[in-house]
PDB file of N, CA and C in Angstrom:
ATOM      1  N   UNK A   1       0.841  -1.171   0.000  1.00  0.00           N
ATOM      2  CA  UNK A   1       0.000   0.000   0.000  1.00  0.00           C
ATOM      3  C   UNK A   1       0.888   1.235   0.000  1.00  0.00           C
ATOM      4  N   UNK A   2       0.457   2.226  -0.827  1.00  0.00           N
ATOM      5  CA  UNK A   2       1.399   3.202  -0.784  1.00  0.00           C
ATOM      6  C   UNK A   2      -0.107   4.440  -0.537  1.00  0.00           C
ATOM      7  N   UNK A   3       0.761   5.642   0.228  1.00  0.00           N
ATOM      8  CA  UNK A   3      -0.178   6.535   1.034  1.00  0.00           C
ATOM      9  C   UNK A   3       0.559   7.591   0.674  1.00  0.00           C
ATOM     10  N   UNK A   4      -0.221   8.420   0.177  1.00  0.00           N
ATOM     11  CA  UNK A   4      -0.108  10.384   0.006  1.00  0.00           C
ATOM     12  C   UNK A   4      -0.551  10.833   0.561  1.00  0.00           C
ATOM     13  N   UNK A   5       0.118  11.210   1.922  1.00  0.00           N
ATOM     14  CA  UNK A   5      -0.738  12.222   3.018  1.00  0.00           C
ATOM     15  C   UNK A   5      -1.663  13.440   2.484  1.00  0.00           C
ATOM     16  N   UNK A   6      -0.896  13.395   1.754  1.00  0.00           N
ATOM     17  CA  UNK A   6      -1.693  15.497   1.482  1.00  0.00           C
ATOM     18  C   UNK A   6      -1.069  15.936   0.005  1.00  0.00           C
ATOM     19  N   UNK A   7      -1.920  15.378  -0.535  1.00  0.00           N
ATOM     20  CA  UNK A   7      -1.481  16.280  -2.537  1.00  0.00           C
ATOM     21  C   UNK A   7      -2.355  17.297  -2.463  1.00  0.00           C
ATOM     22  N   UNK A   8      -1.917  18.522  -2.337  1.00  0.00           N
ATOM     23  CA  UNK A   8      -3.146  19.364  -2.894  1.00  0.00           C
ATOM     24  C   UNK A   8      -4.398  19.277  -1.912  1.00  0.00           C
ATOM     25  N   UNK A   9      -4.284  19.453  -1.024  1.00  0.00           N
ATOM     26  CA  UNK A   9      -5.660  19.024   0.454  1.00  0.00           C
ATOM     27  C   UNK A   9      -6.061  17.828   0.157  1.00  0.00           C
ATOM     28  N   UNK A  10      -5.769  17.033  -0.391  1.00  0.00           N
ATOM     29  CA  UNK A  10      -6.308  15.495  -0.715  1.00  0.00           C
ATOM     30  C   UNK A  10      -5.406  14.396  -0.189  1.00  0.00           C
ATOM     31  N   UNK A  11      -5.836  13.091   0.193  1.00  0.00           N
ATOM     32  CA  UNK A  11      -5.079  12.013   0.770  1.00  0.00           C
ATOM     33  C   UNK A  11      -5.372  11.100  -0.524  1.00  0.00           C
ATOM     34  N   UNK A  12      -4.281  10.183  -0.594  1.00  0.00           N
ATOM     35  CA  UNK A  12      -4.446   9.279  -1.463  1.00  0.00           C
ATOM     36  C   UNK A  12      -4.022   8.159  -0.985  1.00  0.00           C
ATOM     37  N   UNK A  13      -4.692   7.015  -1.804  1.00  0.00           N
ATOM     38  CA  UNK A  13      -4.422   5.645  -0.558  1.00  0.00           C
ATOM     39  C   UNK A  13      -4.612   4.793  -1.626  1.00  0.00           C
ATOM     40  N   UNK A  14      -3.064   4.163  -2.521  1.00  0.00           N
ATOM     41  CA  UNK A  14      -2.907   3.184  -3.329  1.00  0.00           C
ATOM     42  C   UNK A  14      -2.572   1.906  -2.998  1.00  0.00           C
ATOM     43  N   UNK A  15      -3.147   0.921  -3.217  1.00  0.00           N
ATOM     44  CA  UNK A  15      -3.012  -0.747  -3.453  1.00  0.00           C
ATOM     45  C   UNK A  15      -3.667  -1.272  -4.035  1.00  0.00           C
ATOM     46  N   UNK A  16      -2.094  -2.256  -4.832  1.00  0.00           N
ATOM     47  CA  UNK A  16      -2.196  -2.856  -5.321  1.00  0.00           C
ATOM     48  C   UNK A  16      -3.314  -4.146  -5.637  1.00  0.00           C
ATOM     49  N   UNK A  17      -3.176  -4.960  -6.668  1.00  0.00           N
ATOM     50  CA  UNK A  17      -4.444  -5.617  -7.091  1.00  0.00           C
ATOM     51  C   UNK A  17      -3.840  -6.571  -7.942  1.00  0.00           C
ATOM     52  N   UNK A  18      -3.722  -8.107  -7.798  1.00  0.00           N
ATOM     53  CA  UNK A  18      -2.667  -9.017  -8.789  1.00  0.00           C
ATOM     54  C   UNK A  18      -4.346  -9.918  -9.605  1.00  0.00           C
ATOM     55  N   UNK A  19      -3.938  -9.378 -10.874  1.00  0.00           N
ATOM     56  CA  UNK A  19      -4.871  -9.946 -12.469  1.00  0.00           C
ATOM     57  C   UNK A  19      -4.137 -10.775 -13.068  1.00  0.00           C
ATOM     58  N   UNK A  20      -4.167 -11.988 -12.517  1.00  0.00           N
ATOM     59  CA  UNK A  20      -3.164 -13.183 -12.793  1.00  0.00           C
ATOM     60  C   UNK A  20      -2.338 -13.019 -12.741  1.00  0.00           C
ATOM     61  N   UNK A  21      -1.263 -12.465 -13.691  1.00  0.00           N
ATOM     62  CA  UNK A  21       0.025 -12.446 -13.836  1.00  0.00           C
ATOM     63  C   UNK A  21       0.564 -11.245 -13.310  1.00  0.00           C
ATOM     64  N   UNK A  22      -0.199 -10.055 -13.981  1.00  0.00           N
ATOM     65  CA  UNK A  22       0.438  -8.976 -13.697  1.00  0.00           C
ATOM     66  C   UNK A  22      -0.510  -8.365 -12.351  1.00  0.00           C
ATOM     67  N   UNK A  23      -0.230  -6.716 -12.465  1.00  0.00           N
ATOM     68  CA  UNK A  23      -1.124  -5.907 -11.315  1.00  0.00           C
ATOM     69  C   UNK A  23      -1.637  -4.608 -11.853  1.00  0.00           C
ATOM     70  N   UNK A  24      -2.644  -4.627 -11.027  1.00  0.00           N
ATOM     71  CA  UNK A  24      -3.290  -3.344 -11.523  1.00  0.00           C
ATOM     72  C   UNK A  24      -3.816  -2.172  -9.893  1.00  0.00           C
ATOM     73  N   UNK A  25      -4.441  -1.648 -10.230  1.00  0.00           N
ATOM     74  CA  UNK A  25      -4.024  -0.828  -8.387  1.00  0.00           C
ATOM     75  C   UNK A  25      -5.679  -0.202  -8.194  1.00  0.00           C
ATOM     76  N   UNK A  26      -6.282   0.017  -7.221  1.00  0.00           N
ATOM     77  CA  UNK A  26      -7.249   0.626  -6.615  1.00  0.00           C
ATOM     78  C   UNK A  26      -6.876   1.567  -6.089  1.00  0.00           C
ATOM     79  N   UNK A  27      -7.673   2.841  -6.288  1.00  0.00           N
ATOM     80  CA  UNK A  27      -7.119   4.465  -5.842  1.00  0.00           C
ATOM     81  C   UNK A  27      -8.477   4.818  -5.335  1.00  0.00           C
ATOM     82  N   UNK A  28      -7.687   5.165  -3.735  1.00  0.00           N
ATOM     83  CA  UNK A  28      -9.311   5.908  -3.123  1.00  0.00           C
ATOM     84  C   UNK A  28      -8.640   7.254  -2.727  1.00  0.00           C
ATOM     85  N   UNK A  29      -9.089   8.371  -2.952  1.00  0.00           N
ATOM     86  CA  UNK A  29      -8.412   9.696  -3.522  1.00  0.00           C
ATOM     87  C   UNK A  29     -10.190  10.262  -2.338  1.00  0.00           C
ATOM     88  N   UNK A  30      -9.588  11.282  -0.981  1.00  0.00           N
ATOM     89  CA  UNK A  30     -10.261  11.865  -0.371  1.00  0.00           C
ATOM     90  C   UNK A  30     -10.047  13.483   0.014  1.00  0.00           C
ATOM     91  N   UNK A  31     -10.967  13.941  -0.214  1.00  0.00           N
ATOM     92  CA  UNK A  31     -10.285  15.458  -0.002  1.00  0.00           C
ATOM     93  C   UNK A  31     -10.357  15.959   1.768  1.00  0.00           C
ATOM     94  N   UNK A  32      -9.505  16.412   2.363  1.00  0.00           N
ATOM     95  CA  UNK A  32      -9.133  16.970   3.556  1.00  0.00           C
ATOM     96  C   UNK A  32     -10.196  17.398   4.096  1.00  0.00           C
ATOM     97  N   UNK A  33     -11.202  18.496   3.484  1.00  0.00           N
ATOM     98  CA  UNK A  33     -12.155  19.544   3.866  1.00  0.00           C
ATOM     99  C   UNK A  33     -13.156  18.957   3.699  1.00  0.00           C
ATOM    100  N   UNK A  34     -13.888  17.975   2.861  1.00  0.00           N
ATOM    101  CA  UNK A  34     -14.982  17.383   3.456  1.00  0.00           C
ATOM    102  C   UNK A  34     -14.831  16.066   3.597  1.00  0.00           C
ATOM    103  N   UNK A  35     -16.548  15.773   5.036  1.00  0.00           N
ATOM    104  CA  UNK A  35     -15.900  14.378   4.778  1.00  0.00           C
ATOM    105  C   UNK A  35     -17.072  13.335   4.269  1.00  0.00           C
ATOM    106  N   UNK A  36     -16.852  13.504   2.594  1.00  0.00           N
ATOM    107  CA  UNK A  36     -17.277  12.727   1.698  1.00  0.00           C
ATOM    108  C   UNK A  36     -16.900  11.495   1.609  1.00  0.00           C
ATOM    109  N   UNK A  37     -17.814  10.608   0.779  1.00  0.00           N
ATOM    110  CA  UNK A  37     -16.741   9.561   0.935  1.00  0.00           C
ATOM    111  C   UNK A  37     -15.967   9.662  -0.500  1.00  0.00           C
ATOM    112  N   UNK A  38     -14.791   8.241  -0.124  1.00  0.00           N
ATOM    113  CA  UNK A  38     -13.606   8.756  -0.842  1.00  0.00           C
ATOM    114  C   UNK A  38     -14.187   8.565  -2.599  1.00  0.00           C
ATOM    115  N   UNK A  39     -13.272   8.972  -3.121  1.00  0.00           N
ATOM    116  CA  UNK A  39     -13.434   8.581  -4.838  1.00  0.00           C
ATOM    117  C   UNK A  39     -12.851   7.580  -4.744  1.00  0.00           C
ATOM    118  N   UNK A  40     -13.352   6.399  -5.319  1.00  0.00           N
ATOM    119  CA  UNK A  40     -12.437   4.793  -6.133  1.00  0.00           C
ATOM    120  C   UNK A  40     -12.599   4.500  -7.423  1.00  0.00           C
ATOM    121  N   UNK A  41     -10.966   4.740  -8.014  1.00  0.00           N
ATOM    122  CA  UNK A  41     -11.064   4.207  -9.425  1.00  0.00           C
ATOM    123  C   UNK A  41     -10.484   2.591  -8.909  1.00  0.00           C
ATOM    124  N   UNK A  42     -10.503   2.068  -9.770  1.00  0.00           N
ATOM    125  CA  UNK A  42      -9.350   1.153 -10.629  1.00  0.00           C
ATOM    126  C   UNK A  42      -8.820   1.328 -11.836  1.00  0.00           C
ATOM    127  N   UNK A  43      -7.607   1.572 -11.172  1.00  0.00           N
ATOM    128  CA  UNK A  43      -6.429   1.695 -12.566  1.00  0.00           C
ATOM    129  C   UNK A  43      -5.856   0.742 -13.049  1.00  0.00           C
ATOM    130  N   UNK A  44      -6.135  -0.034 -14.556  1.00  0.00           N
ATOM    131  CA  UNK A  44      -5.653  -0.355 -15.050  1.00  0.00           C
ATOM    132  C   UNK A  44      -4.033  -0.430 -15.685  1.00  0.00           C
ATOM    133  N   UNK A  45      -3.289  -1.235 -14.645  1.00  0.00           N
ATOM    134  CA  UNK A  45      -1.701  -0.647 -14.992  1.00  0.00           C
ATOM    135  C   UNK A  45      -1.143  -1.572 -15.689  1.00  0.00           C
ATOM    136  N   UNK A  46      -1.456  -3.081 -15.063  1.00  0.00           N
ATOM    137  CA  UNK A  46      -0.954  -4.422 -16.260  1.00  0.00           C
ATOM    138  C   UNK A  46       0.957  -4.178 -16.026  1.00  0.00           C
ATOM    139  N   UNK A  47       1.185  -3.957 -14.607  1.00  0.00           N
ATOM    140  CA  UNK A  47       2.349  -3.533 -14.343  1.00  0.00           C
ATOM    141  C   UNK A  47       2.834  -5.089 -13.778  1.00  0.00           C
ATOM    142  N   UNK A  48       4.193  -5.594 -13.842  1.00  0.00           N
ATOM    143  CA  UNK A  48       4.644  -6.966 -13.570  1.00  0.00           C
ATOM    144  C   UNK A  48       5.103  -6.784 -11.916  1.00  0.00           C
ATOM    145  N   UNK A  49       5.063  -5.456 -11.345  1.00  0.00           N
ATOM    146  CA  UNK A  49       5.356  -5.864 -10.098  1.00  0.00           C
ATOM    147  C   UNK A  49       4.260  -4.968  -9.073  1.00  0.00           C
ATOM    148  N   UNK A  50       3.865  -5.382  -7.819  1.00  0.00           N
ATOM    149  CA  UNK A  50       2.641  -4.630  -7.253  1.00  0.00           C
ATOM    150  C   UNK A  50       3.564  -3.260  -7.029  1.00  0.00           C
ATOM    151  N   UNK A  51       5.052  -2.904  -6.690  1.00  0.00           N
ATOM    152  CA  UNK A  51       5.328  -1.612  -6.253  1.00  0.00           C
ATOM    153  C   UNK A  51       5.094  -0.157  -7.463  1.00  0.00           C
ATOM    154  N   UNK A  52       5.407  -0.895  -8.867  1.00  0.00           N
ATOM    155  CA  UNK A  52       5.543  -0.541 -10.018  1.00  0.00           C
ATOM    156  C   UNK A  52       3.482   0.081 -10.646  1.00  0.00           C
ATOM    157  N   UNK A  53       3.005  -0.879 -10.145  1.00  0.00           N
ATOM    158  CA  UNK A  53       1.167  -0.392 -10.487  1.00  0.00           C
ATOM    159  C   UNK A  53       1.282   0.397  -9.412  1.00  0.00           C
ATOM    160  N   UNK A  54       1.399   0.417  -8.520  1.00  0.00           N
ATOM    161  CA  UNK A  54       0.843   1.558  -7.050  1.00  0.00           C
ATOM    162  C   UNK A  54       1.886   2.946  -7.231  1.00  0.00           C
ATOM    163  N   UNK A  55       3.268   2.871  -8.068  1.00  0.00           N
ATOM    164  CA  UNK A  55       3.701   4.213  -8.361  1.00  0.00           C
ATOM    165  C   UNK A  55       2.943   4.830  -9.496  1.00  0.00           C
ATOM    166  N   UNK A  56       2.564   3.570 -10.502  1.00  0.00           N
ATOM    167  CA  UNK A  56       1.716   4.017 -11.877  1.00  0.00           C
ATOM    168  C   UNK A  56       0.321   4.842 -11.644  1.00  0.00           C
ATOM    169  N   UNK A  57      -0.264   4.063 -10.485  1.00  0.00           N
ATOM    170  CA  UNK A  57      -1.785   4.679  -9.680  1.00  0.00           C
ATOM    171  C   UNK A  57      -1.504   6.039  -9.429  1.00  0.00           C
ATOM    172  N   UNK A  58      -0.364   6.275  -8.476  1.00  0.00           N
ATOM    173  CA  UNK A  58      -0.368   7.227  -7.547  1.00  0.00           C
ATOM    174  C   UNK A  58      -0.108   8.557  -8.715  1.00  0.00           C
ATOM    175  N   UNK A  59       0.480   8.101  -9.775  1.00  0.00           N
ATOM    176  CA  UNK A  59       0.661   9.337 -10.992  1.00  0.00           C
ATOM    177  C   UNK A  59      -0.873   9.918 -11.513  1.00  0.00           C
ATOM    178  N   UNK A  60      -1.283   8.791 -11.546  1.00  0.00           N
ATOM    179  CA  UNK A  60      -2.619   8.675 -12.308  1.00  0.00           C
ATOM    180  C   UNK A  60      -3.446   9.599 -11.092  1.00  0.00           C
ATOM    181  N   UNK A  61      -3.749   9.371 -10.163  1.00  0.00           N
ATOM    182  CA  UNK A  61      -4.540  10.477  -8.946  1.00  0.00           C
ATOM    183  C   UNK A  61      -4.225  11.289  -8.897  1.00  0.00           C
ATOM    184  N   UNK A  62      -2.629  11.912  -8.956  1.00  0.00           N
ATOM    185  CA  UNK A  62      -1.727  13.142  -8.974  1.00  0.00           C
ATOM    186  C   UNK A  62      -2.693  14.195 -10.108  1.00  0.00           C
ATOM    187  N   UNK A  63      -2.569  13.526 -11.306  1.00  0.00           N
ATOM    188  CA  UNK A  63      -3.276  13.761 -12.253  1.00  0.00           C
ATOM    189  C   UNK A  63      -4.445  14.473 -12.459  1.00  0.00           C
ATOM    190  N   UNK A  64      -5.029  13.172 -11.835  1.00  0.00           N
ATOM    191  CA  UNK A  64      -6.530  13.097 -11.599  1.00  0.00           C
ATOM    192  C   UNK A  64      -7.406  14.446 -10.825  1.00  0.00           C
ATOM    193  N   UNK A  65      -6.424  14.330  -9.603  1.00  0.00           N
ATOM    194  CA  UNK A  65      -6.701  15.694  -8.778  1.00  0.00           C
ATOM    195  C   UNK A  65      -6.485  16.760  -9.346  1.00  0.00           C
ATOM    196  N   UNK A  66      -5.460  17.270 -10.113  1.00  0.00           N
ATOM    197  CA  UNK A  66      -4.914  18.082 -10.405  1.00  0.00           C
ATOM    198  C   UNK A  66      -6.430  18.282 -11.879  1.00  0.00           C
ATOM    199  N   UNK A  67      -6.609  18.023 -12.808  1.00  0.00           N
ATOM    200  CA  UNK A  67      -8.033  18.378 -13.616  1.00  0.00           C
ATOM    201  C   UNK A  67      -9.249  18.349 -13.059  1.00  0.00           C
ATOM    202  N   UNK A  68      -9.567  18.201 -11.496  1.00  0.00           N
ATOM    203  CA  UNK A  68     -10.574  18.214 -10.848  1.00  0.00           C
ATOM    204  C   UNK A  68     -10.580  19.671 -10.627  1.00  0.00           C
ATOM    205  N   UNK A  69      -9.235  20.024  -9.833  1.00  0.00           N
ATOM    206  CA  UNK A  69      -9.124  21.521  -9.565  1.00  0.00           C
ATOM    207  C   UNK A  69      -8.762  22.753 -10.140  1.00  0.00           C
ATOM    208  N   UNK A  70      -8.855  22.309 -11.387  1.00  0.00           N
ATOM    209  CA  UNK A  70      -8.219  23.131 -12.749  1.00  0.00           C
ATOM    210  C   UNK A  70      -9.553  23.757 -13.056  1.00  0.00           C
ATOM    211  N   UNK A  71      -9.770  25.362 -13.467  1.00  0.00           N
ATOM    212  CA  UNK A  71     -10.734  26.152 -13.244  1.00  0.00           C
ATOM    213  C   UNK A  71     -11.368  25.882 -14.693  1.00  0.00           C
ATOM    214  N   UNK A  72     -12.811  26.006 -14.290  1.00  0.00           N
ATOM    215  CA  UNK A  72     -13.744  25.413 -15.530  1.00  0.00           C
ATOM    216  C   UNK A  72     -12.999  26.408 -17.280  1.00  0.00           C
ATOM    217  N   UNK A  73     -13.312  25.807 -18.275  1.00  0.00           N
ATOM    218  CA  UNK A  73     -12.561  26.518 -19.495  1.00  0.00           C
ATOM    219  C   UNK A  73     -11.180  26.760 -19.490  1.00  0.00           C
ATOM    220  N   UNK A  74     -10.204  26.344 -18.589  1.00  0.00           N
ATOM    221  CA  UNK A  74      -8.976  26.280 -19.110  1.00  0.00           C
ATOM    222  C   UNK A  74      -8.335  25.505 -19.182  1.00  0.00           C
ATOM    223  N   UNK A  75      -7.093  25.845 -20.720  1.00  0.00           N
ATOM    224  CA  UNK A  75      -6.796  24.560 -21.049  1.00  0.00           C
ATOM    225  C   UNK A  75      -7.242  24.618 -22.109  1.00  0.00           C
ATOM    226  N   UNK A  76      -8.367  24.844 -21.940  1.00  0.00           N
ATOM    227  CA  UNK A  76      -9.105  24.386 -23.981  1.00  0.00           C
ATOM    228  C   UNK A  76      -8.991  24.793 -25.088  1.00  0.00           C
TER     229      UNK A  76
END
């Protein structure tokens, strides 16, 4: 399990997930200020080792958060 205290007022809380051979990761992504419950994707990473999908996840939420809080019309 790999844990992001605080990206951006948000906690992130990656582990791993083994799809036969390889891994893929579950991301529950919660914001600080309310207490909602968390967001859960599954990320598809198809990564050969569980440390390797849970760094791939944790990019992917980095991400993720980051176009949540990106102000409506920009960018486009």
């Amino acid at each position: 399990m790999l844990i992001e205290p605080n990206y951006r007022g948000h906690r992130i809380e990656v582990n791993a997930v083994a799809e036969g051979d390889r891994w893929n990761a579950e991301v529950r992504i919660r914001q600080h200020a309310i207490r909602a419950k968390p967001n859960v994707h599954t990320v598809a990473c198809f990564k050969v080792t569980a440390k390797h999908a849970e760094a791939s996840a944790a990019i992917w939420a980095k991400r993720w958060i980051d176009l949540q809080l990106r102000a409506p019309g920009e960018g486009e």
